[in-house]
N, C-alpha and C. Protein backbone atom coordinates (compact mmCIF):
# COMPACT_ATOMS: atom_id res chain seq x y z
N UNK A 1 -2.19 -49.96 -111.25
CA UNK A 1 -1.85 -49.12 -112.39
C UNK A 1 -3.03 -48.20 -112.67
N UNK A 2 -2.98 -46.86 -112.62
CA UNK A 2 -4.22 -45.97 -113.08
C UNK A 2 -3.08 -45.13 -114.24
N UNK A 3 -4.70 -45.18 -115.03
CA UNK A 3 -4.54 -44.51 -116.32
C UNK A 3 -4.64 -42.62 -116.27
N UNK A 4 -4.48 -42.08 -116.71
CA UNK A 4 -4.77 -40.51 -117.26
C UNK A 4 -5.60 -40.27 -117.09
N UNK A 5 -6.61 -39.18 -116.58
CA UNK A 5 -8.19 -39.03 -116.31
C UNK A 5 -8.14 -38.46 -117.54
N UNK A 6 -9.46 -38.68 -118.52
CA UNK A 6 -9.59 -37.68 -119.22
C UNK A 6 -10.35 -36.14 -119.10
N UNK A 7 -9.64 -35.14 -120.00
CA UNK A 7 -10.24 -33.97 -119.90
C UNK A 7 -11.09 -33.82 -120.31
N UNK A 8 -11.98 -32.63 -120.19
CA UNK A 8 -13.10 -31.95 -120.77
C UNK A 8 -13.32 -30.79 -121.19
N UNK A 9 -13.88 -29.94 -122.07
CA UNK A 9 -14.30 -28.80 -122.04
C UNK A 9 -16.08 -28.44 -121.80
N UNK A 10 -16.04 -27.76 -120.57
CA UNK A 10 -17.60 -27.50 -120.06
C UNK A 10 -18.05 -26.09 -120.14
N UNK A 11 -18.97 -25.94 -120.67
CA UNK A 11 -19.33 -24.91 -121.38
C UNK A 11 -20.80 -24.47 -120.51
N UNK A 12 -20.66 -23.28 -120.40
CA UNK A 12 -21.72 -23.24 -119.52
C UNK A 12 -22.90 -21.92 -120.12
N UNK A 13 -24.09 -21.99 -119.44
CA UNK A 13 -25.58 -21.02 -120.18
C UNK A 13 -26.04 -20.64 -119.09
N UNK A 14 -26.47 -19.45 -119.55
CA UNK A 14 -27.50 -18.84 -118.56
C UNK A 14 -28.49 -19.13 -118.02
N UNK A 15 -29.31 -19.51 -119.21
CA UNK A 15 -30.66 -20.45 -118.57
C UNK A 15 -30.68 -22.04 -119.25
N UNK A 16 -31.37 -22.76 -118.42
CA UNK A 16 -31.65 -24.26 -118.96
C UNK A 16 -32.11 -24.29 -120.05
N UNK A 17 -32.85 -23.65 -121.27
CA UNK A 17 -33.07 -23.64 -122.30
C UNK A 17 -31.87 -23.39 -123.13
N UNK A 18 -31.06 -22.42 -122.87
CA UNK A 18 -29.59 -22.42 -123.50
C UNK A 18 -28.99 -23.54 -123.85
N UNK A 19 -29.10 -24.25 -122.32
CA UNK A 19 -28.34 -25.46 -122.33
C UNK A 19 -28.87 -26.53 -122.88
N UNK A 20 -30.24 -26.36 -123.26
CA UNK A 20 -30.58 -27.87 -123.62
C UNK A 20 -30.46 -27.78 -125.22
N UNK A 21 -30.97 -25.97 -125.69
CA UNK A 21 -30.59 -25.75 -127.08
C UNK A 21 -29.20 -26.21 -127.48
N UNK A 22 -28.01 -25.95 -126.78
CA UNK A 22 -26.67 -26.57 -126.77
C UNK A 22 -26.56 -27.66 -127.33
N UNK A 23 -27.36 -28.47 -126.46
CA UNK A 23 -27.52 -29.63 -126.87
C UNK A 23 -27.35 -30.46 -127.94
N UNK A 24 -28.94 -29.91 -128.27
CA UNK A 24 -29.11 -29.95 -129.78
C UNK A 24 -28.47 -29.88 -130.46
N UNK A 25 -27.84 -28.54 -130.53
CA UNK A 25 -27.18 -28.18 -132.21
C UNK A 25 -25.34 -28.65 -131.57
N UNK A 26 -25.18 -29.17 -130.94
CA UNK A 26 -23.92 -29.66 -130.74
C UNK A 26 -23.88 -31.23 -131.47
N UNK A 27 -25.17 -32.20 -131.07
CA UNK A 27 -25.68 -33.67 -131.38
C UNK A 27 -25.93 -33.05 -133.48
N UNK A 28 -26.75 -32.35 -133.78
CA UNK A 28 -26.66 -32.41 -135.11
C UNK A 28 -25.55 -31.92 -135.63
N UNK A 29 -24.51 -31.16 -135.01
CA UNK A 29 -23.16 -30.76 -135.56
C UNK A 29 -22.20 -32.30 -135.51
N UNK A 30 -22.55 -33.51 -134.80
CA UNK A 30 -22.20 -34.81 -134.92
C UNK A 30 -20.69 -34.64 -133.67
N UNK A 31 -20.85 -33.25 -132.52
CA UNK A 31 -20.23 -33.29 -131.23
C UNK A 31 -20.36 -33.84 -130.07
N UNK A 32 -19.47 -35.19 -129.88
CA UNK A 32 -19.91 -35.61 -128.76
C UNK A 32 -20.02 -34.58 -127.53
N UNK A 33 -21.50 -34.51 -126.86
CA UNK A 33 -21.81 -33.41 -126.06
C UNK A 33 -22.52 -34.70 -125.12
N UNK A 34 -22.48 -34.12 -123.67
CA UNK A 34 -23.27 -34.72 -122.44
C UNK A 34 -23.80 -33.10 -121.33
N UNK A 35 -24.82 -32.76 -121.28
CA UNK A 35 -25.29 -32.20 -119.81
C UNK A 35 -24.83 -32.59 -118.74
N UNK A 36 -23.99 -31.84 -118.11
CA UNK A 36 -24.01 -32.22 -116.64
C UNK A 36 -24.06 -31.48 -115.50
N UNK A 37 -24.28 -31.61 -114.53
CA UNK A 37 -24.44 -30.31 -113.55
C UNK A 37 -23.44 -29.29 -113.54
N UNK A 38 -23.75 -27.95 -113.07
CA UNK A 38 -23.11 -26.77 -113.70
C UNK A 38 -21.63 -27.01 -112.77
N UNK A 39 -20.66 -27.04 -112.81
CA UNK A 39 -19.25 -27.18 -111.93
C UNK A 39 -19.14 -25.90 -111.20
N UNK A 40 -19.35 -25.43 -110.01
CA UNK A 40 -19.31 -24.36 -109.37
C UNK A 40 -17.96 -23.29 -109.69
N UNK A 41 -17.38 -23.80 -110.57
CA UNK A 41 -15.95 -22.87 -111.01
C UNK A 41 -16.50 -22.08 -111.86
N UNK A 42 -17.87 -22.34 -112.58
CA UNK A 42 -18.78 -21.48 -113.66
C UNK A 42 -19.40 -20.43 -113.16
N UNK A 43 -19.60 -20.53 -111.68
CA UNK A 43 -20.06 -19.45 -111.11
C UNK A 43 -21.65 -19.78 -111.12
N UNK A 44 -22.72 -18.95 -111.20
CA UNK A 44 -23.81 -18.97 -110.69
C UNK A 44 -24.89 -19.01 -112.24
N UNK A 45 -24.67 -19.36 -113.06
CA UNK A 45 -25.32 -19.71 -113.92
C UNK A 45 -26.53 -20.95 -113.89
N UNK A 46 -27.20 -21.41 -115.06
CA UNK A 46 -27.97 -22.25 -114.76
C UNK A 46 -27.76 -23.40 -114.52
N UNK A 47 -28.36 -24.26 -114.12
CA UNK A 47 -27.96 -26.20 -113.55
C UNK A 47 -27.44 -26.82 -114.49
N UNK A 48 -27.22 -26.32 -115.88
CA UNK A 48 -27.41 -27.86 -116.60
C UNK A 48 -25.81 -26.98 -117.48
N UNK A 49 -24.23 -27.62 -117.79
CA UNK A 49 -23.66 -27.10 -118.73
C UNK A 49 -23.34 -28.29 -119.63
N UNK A 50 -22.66 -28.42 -120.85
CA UNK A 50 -22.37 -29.21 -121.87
C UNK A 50 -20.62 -29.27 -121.60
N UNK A 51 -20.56 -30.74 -121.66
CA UNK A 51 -19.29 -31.27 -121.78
C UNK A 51 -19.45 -31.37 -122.93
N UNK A 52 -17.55 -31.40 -123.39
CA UNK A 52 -17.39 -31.92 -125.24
C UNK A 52 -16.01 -32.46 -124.88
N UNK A 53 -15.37 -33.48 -125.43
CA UNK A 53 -14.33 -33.46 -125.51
C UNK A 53 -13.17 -32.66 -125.94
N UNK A 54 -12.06 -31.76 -125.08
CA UNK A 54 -11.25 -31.19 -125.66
C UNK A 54 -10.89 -30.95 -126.69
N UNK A 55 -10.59 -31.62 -127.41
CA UNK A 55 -10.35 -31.76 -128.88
C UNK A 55 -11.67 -31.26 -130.01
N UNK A 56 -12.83 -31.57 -129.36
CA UNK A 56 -13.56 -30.60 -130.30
C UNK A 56 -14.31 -29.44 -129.12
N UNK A 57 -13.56 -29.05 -128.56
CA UNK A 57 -14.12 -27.64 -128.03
C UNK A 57 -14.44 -26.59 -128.61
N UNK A 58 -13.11 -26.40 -129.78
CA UNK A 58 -13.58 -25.36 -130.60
C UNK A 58 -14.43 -25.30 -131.92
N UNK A 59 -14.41 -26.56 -132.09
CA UNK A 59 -15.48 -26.74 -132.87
C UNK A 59 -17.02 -26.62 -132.33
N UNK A 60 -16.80 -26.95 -130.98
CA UNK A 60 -18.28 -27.01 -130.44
C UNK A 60 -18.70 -24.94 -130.45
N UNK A 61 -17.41 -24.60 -130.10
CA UNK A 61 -18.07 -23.01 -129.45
C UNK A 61 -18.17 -22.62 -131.23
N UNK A 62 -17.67 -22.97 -132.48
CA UNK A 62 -18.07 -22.25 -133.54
C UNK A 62 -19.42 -22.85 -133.66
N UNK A 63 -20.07 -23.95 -133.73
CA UNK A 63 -21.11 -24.56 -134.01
C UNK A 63 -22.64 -23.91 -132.70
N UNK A 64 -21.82 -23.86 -131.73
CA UNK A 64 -22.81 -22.63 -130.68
C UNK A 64 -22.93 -20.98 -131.35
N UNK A 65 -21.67 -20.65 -131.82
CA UNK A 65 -21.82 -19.44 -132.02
C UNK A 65 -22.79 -19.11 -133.17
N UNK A 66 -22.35 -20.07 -134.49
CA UNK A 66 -23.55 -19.61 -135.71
C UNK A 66 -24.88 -20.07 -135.46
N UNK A 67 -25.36 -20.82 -134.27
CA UNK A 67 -26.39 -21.09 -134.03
C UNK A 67 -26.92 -19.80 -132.98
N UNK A 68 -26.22 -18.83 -132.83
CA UNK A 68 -26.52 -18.12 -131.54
C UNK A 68 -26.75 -18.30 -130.33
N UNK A 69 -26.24 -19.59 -130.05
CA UNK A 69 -26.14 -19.77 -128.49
C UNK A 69 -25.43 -19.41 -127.62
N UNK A 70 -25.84 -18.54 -126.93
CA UNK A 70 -25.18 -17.85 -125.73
C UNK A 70 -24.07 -18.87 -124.74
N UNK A 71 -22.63 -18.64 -125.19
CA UNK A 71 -21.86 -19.04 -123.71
C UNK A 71 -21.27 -18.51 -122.66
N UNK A 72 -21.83 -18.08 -121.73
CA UNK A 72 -21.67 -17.39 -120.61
C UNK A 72 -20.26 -18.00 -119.70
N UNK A 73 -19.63 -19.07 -119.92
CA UNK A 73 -18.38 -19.90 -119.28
C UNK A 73 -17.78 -20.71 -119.92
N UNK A 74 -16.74 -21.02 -120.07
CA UNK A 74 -16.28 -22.34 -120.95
C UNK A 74 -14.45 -22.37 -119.85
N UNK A 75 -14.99 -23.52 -119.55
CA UNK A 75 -13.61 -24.43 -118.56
C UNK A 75 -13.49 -25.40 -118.76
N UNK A 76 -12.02 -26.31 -118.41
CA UNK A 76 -11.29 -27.17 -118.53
C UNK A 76 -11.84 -28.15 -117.48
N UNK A 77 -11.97 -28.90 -117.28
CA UNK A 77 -12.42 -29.97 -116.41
C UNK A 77 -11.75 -31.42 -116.33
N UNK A 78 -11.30 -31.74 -115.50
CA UNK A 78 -11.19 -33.50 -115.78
C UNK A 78 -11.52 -34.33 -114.95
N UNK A 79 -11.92 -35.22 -115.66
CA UNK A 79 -12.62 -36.47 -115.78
C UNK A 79 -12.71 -37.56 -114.03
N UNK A 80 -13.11 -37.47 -112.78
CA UNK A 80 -12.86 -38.19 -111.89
C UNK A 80 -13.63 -39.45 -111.61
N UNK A 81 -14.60 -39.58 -112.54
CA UNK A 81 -15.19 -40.82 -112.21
C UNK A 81 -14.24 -42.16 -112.29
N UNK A 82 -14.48 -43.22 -111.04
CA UNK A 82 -14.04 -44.39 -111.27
C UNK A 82 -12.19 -44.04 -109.94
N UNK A 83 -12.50 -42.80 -110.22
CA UNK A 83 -10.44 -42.55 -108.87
C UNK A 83 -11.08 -42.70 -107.23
């Protein structure tokens, strides 16, 4: 029996400082956020983009935007660990 993979929304930065600023103000906005390597569907941006769970994606890109963090990509992703 396999379950549903879950989705993601991955958000991607120009440079690694973007992304780690992301970070940040995603964790004090109380968004579950993880770094993970950039998904080559983002194109050629920097190594590091932010997963969030679907459901708060758009909360994450308003909480990037009044912070002024640049998002250069934002895609759908799902979940393959463990298939």
């Amino acid at each position: 029996m396999t379950s549903a993979s879950p989705s993601f929304a991955v958000f991607g930065f120009e440079t690694t400082h973007d992304a780690m600023r992301a970070e940040r103000v995603l964790e004090e906005a109380a968004i579950e956020v993880t770094l993970i390597p950039t998904p080559k569907s983002l194109g050629t941006l920097c190594g590091l983009a932010a997963r969030v769970p679907l459901g708060l994606e758009d909360a994450a890109a308003t909480a990037l935007a009044a912070a002024h963090v640049a998002i250069r990509g934002r895609i759908r992703v799902d979940d393959r660990v463990g298939t």
